[in-house]
N, C-alpha and C. Protein backbone atom coordinates (compact mmCIF):
# COMPACT_ATOMS: atom_id res chain seq x y z
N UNK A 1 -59.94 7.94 -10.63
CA UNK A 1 -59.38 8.20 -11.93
C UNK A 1 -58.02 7.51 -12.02
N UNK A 2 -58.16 6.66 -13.32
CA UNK A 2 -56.53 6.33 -13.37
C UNK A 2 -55.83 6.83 -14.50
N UNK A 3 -54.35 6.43 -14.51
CA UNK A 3 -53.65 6.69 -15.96
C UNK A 3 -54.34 5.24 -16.88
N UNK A 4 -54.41 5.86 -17.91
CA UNK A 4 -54.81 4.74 -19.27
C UNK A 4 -54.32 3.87 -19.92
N UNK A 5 -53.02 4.54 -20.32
CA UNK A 5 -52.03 3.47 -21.10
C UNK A 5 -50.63 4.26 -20.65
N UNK A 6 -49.87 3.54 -21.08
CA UNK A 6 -47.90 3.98 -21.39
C UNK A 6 -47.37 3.38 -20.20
N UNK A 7 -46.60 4.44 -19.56
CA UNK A 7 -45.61 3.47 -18.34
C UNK A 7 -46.35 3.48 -16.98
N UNK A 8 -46.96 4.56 -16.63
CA UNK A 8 -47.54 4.23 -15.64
C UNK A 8 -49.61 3.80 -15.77
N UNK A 9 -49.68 3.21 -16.72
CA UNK A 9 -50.99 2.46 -16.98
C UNK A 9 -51.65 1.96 -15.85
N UNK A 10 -52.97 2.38 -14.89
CA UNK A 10 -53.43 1.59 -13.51
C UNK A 10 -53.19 2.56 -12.92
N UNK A 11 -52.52 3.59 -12.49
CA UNK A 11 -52.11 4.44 -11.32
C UNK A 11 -53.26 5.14 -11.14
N UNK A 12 -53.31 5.03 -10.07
CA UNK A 12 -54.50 5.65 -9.58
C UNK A 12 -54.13 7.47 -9.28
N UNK A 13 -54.82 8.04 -9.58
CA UNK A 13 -54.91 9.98 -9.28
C UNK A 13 -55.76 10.53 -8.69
N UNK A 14 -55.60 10.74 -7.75
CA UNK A 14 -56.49 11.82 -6.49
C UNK A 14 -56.97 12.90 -7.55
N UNK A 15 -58.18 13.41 -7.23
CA UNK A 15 -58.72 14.76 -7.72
C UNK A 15 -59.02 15.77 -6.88
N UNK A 16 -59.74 16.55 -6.98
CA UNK A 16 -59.77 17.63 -6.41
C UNK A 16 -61.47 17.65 -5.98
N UNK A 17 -61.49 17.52 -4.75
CA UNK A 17 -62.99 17.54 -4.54
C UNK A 17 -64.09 19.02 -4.69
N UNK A 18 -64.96 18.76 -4.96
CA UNK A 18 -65.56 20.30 -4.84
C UNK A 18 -65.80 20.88 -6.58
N UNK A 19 -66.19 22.10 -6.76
CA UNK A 19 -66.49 22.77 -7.75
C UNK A 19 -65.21 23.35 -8.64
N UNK A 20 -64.43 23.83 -7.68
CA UNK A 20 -63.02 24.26 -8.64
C UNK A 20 -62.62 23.94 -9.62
N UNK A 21 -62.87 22.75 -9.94
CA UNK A 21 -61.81 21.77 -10.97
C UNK A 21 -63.08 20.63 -11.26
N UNK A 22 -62.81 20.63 -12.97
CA UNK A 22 -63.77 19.77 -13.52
C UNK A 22 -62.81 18.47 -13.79
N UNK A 23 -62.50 17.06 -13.17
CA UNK A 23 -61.92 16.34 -14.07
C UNK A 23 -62.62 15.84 -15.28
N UNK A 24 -61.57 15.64 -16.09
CA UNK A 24 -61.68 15.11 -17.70
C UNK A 24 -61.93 13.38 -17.66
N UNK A 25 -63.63 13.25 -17.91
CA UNK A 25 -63.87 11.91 -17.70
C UNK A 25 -63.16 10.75 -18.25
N UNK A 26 -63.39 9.33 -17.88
CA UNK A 26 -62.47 9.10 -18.76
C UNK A 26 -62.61 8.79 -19.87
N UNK A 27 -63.93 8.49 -20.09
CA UNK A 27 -63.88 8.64 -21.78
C UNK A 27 -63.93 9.05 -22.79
N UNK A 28 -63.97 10.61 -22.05
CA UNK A 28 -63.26 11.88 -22.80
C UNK A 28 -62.03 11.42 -23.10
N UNK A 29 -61.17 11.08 -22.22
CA UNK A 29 -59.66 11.10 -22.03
C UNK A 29 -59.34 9.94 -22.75
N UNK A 30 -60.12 8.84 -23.24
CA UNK A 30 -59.71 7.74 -23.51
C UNK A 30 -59.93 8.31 -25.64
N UNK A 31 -61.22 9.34 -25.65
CA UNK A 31 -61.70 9.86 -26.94
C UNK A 31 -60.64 10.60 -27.06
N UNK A 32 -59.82 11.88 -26.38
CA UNK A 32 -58.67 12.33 -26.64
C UNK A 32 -57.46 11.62 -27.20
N UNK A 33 -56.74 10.52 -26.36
CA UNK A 33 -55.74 10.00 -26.31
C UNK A 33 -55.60 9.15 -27.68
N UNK A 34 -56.85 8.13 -27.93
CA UNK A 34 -57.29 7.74 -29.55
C UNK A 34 -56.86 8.46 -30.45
N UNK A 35 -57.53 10.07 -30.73
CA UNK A 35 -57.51 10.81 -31.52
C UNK A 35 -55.78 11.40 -31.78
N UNK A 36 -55.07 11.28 -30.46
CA UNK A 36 -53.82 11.54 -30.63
C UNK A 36 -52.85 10.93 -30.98
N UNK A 37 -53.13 9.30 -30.87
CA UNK A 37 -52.68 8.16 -31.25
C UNK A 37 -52.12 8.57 -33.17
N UNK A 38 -53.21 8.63 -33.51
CA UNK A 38 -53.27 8.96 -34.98
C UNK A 38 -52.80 9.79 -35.45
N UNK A 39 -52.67 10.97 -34.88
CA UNK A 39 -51.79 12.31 -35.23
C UNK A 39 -50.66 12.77 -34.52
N UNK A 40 -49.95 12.24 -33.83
CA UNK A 40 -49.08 12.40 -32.54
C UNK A 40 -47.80 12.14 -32.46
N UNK A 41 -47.20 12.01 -32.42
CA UNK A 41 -45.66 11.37 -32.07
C UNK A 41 -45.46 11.71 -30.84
N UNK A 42 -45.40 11.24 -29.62
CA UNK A 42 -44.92 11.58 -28.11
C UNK A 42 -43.35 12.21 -28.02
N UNK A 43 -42.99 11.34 -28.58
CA UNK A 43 -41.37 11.52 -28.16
C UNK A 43 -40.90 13.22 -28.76
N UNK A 44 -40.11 13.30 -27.73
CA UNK A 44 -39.30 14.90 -28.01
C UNK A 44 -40.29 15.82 -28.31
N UNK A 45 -41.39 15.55 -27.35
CA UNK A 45 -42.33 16.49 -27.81
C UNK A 45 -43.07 17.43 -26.20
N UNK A 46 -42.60 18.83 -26.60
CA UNK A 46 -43.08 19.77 -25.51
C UNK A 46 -44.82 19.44 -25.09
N UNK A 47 -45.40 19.46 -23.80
CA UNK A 47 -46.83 19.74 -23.47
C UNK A 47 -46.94 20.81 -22.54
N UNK A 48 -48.02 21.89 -22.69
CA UNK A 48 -48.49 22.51 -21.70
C UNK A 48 -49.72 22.04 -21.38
N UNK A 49 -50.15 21.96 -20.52
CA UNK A 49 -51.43 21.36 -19.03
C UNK A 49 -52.34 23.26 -18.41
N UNK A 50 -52.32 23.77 -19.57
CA UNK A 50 -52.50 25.35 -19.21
C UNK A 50 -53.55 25.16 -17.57
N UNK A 51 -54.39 24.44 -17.74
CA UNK A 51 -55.16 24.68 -16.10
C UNK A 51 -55.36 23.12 -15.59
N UNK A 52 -54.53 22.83 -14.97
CA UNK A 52 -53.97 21.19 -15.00
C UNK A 52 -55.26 20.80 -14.10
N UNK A 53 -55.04 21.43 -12.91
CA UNK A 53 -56.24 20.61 -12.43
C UNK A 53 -55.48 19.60 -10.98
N UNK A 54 -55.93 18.82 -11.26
CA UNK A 54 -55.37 17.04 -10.88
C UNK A 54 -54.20 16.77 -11.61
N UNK A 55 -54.04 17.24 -13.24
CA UNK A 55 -53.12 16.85 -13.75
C UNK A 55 -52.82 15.76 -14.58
N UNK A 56 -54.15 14.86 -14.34
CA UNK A 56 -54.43 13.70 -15.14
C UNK A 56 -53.78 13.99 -16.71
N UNK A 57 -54.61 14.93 -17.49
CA UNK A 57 -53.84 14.56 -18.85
C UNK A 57 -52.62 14.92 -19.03
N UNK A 58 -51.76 15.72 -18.41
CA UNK A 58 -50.30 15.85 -18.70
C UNK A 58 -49.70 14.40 -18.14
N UNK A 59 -50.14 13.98 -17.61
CA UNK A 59 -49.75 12.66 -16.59
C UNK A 59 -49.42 11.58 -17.78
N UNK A 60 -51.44 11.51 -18.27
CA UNK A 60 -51.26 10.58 -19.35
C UNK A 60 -50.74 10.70 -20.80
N UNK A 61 -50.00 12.18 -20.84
CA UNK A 61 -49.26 12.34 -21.99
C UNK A 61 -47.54 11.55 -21.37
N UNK A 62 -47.01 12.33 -20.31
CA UNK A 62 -45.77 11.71 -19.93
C UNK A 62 -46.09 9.96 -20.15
N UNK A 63 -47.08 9.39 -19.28
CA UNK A 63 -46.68 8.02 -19.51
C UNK A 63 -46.84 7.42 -20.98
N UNK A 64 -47.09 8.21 -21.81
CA UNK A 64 -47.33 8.09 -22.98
C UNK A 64 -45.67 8.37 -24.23
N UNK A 65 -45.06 9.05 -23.06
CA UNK A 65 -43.82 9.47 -23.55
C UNK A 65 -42.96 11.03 -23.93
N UNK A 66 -44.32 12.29 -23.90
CA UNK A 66 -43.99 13.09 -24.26
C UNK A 66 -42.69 13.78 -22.98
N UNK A 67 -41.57 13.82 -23.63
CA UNK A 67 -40.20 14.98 -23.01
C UNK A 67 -40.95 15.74 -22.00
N UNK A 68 -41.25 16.20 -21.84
CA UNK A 68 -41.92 17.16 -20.63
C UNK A 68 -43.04 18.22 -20.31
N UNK A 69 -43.70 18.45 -19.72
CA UNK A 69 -44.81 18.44 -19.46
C UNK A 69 -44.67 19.84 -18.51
N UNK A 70 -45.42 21.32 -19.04
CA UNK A 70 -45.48 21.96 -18.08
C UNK A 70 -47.21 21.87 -17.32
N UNK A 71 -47.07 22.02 -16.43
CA UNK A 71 -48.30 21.79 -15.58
C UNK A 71 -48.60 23.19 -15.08
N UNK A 72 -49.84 24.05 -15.56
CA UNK A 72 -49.84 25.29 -15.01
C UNK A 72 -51.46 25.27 -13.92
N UNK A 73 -51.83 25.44 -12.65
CA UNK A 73 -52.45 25.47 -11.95
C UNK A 73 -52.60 26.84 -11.11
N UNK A 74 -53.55 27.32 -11.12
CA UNK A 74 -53.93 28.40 -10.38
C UNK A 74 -54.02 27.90 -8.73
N UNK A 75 -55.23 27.17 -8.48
CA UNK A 75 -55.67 27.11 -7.76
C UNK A 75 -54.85 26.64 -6.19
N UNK A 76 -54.64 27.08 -5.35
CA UNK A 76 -53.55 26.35 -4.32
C UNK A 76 -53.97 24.86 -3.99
N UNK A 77 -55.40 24.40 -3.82
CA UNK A 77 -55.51 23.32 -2.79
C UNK A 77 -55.51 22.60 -4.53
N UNK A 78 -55.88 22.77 -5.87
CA UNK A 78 -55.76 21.70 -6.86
C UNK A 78 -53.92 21.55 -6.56
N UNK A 79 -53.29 22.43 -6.58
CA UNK A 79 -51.54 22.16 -6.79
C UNK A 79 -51.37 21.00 -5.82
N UNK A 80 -51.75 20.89 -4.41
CA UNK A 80 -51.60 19.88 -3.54
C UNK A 80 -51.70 18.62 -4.17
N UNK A 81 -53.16 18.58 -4.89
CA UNK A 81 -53.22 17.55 -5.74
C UNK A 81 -52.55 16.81 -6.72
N UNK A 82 -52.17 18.09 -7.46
CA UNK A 82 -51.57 17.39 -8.60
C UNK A 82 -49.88 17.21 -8.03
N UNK A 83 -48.81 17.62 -6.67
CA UNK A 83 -47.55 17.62 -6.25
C UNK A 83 -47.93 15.95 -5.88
N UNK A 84 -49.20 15.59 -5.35
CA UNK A 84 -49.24 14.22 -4.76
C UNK A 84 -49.93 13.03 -6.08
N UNK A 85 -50.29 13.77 -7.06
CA UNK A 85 -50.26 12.86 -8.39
C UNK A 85 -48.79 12.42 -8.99
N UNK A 86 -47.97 14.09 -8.94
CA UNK A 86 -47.09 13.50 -9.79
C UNK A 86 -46.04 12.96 -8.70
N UNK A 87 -45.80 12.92 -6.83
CA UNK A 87 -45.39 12.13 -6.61
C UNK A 87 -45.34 10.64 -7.03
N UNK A 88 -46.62 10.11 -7.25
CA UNK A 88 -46.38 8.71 -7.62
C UNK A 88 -46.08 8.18 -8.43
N UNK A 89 -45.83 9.46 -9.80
CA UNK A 89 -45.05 8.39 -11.18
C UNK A 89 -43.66 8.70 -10.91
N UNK A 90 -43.02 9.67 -9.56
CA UNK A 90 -41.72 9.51 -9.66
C UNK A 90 -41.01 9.80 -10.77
N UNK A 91 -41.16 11.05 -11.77
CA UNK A 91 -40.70 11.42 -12.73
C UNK A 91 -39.89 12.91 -12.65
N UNK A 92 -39.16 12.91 -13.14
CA UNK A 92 -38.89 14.58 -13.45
C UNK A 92 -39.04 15.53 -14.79
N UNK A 93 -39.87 14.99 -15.47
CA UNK A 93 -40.14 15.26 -17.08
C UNK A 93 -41.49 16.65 -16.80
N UNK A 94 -41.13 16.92 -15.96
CA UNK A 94 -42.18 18.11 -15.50
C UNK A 94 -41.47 19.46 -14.41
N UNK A 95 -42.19 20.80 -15.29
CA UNK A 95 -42.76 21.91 -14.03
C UNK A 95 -43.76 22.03 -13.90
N UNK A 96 -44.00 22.38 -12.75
CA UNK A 96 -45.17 23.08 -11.72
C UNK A 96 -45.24 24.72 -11.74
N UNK A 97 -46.31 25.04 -12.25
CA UNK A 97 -46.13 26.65 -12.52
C UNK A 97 -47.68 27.00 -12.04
N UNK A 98 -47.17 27.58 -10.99
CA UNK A 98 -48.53 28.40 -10.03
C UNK A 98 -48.99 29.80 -10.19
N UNK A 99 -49.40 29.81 -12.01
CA UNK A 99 -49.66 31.45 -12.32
C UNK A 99 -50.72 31.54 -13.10
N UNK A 100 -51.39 32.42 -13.15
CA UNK A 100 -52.58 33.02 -13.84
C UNK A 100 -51.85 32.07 -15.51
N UNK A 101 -53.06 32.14 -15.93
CA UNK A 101 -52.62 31.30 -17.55
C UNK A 101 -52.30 32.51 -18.39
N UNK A 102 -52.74 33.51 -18.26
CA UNK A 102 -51.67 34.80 -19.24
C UNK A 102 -50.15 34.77 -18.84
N UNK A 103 -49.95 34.71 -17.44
CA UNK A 103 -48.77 34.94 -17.34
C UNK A 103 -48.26 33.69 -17.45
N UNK A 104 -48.87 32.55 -17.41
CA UNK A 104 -47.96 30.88 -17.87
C UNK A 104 -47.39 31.21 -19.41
N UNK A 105 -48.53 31.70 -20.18
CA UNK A 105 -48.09 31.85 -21.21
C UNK A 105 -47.37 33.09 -21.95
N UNK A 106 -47.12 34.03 -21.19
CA UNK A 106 -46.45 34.55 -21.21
C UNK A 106 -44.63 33.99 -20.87
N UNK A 107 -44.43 33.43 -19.26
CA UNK A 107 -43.69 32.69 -19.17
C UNK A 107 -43.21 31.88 -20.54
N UNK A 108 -43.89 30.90 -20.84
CA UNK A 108 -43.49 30.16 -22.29
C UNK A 108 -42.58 31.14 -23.24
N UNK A 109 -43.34 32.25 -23.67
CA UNK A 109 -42.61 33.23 -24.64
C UNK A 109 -40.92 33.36 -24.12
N UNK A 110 -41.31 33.88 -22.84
CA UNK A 110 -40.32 34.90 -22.28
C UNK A 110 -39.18 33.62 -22.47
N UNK A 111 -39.21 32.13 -21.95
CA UNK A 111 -38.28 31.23 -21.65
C UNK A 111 -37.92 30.55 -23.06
N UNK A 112 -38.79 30.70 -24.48
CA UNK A 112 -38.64 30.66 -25.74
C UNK A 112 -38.90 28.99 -25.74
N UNK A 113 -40.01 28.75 -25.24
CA UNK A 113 -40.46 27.16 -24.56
C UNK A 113 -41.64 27.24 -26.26
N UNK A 114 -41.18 26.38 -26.80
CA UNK A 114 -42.56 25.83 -28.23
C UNK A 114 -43.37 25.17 -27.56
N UNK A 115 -44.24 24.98 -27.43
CA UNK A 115 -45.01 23.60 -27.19
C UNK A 115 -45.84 22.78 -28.82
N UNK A 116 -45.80 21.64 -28.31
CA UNK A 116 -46.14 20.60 -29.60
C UNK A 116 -48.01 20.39 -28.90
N UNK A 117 -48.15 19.98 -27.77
CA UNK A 117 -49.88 19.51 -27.20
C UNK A 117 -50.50 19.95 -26.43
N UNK A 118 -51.08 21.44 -26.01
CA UNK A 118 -51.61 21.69 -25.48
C UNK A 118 -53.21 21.53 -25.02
N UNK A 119 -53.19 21.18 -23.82
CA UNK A 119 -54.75 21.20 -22.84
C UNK A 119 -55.21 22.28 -22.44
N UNK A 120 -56.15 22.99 -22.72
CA UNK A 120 -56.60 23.70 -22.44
C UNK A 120 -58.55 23.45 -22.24
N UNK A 121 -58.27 23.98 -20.81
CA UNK A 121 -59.89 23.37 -19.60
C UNK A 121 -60.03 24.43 -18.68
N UNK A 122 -60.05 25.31 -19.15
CA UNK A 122 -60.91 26.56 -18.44
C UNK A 122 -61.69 26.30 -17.17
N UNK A 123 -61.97 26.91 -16.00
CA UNK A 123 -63.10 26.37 -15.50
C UNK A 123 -64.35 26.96 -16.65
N UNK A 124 -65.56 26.30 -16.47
CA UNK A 124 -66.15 26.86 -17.44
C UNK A 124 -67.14 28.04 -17.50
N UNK A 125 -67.34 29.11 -15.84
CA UNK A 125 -67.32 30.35 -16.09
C UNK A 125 -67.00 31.20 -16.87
N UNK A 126 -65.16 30.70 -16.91
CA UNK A 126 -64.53 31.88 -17.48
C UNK A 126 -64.74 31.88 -19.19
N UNK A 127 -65.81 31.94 -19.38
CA UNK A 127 -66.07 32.03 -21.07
C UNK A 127 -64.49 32.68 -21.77
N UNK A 128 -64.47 33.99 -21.10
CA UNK A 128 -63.80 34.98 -22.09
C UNK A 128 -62.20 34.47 -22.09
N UNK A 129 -62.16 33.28 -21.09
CA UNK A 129 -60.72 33.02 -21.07
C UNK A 129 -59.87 31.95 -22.41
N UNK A 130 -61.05 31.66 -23.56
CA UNK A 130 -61.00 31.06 -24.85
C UNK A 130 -60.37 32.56 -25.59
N UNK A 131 -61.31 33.51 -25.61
CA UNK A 131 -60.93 34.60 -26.31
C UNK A 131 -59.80 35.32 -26.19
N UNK A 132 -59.24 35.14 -25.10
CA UNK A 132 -57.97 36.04 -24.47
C UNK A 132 -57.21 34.86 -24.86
N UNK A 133 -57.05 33.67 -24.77
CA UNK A 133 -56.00 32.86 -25.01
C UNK A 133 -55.65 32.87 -26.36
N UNK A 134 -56.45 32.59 -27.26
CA UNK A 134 -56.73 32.41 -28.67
C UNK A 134 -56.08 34.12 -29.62
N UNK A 135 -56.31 35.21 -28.87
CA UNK A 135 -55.89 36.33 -28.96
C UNK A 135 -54.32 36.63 -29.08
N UNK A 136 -53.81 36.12 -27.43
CA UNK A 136 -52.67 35.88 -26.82
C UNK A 136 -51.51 35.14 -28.07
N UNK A 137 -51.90 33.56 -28.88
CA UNK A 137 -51.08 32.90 -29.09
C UNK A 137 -51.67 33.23 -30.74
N UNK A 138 -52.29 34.18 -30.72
CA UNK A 138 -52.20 34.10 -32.43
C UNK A 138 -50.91 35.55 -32.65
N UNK A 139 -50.91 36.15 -31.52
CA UNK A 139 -49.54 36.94 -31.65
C UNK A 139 -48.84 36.44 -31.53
N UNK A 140 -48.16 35.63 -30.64
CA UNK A 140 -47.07 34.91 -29.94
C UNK A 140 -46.55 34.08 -30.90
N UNK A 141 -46.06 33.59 -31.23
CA UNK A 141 -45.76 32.05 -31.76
C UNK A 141 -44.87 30.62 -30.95
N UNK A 142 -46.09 30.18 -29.82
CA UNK A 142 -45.25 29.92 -28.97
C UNK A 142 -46.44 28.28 -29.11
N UNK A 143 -46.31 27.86 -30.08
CA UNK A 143 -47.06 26.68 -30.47
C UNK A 143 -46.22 26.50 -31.55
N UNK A 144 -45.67 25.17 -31.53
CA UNK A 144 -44.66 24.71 -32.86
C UNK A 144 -46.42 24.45 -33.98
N UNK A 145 -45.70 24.43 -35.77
CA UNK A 145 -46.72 23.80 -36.76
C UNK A 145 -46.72 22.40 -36.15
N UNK A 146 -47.73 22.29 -36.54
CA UNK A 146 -48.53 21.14 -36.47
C UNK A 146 -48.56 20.64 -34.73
N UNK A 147 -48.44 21.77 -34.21
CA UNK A 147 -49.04 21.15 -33.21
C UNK A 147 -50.34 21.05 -32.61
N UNK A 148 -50.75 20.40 -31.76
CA UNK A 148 -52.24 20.12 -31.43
C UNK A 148 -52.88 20.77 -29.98
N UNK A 149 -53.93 21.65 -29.93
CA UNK A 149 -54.59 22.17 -28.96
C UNK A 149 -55.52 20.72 -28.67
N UNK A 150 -55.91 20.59 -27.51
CA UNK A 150 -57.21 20.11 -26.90
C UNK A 150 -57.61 21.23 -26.06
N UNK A 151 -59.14 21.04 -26.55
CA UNK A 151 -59.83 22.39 -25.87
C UNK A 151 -61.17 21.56 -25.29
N UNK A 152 -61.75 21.93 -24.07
CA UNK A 152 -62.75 21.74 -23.66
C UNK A 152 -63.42 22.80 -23.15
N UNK A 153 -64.63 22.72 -23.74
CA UNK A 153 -65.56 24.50 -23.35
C UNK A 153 -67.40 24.11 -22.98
N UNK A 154 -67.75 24.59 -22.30
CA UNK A 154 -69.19 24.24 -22.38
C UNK A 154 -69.77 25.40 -23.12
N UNK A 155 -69.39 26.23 -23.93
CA UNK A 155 -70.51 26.55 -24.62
C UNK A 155 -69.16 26.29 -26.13
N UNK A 156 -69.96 26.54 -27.26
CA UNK A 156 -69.34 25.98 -28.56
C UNK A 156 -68.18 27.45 -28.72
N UNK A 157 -67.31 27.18 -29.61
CA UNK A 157 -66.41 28.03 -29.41
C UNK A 157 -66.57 28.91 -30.83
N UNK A 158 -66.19 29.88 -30.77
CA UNK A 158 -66.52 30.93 -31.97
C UNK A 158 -65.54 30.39 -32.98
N UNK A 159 -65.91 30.37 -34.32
CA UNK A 159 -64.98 29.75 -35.42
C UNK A 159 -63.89 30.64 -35.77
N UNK A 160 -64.19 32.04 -35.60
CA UNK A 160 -63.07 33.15 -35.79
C UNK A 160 -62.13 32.84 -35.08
N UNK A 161 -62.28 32.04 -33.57
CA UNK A 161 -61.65 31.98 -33.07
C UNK A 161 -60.40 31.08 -33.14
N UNK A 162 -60.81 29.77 -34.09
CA UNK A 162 -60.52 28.62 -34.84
C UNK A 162 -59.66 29.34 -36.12
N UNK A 163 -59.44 29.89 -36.40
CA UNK A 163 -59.29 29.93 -37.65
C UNK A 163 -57.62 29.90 -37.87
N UNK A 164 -57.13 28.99 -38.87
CA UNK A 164 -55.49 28.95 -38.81
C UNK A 164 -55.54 27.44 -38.50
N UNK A 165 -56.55 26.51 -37.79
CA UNK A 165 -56.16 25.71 -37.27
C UNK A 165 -57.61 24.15 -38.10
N UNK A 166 -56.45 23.56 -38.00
CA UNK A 166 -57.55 21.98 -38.37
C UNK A 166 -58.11 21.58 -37.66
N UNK A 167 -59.13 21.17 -37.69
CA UNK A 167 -60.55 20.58 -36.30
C UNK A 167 -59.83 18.78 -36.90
N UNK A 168 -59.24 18.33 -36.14
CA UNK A 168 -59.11 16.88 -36.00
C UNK A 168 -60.25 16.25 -35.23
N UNK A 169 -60.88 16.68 -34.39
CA UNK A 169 -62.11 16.11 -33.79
C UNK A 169 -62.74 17.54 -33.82
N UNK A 170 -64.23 17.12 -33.09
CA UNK A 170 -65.17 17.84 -32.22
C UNK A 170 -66.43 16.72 -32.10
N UNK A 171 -66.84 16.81 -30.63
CA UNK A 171 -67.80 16.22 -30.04
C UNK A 171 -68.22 16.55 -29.16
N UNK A 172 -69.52 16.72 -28.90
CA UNK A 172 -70.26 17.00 -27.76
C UNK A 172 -70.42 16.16 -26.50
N UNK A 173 -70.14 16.38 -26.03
CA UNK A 173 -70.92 15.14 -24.90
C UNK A 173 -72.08 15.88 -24.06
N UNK A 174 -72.04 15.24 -22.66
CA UNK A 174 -73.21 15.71 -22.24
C UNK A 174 -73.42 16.93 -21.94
N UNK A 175 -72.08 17.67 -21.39
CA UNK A 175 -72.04 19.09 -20.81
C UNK A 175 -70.56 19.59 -21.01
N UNK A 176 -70.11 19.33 -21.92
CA UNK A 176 -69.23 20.22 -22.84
C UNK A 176 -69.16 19.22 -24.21
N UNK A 177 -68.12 20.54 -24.89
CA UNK A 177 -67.52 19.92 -26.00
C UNK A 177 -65.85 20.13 -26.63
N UNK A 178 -65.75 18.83 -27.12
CA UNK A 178 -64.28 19.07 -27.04
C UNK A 178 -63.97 18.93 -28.60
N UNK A 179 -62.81 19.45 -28.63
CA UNK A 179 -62.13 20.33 -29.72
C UNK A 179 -60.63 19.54 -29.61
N UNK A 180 -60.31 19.17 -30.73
CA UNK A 180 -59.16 18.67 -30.94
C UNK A 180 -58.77 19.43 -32.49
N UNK A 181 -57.59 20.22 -32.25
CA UNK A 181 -57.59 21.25 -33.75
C UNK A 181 -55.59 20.88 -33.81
N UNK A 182 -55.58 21.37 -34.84
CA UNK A 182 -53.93 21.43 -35.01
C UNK A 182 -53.59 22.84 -35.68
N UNK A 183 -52.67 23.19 -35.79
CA UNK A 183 -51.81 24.33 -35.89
C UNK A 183 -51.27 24.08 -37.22
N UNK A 184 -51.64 24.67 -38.42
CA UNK A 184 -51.21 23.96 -39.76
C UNK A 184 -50.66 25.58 -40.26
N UNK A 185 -49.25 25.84 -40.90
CA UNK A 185 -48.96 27.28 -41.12
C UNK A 185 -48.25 26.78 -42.59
């Protein structure tokens, strides 16, 4: 897997071998990054990476330009991964936050952190972890307007759950589907 475009374009990113962690193919990532092209402004703009993974798309948002990037990872042996991804762009436009995603986002509240682009990639067991999130930040207000969720889910996501927000994309691919919505108030 590499970065796509911006400053570090070519860099190659270790993943995470095994079942834990799904990486985001790349032409998912290349169908994401398009779609953000068009609606986006990078600069001065908050990201959360809610279950980073490898870390690839917060990666390819920084080289893309966005101010900083929180990276939230559960898993211990994915964090290895992603400390030796983001060794190689040599940046500091990032944290590393090793907590359950309620309490990441909780964190956010508590530190009064907006975010403008959030990723959100569940493993895709956790069905109910769409519903608890979606629950979570329709109290909270810890998503600036107009900002943009990416969601990836393998089963389709409930529209109640959508609701408040603009579908800028949706597409299926082979074994999920992704959701590109914005935050319109």
């Amino acid at each position: 897997m590499k970065v796509i475009s911006g400053k570090f374009k070519g860099r190659k990113l270790n993943v995470l071998e095994g079942l834990n962690t799904r990486p985001t193919l790349t032409r998912v990532k290349e169908d994401i990054f398009n779609v953000l092209n068009n609606y986006f402004i990078y600069n001065e703009k908050i990201c959360l990476d809610l279950f980073a993974g490898s870390g690839a798309l917060g990666i390819e948002a920084i080289s893309r330009g966005v101010k900083h990037v929180y990276f939230n990872e559960h898993n211990k042996d994915a964090i290895k991964v992603l400390n030796s991804n983001l060794e190689k762009i040599g940046k500091e436009d990032f944290t590393i936050l090793n907590l359950d995603f309620k309490d990441a986002l909780k964190y956010m509240l508590e530190n009064n952190i907006k975010i403008d682009l959030l990723f959100l990639d569940p493993p895709f067991k956790e069905v109910g972890y769409y519903k608890d999130f979606f629950e979570y930040i329709s109290k909270v207000k810890i998503i600036n307007n107009y900002g943009i969720l990416i969601i990836e889910s393998k089963e389709i996501l409930e529209k109640n759950l959508l609701l408040g927000y603009v579908c800028l994309k949706y597409k299926f691919y082979k074994n999920k589907h992704l959701y590109i919505i914005r935050l319109e108030e």
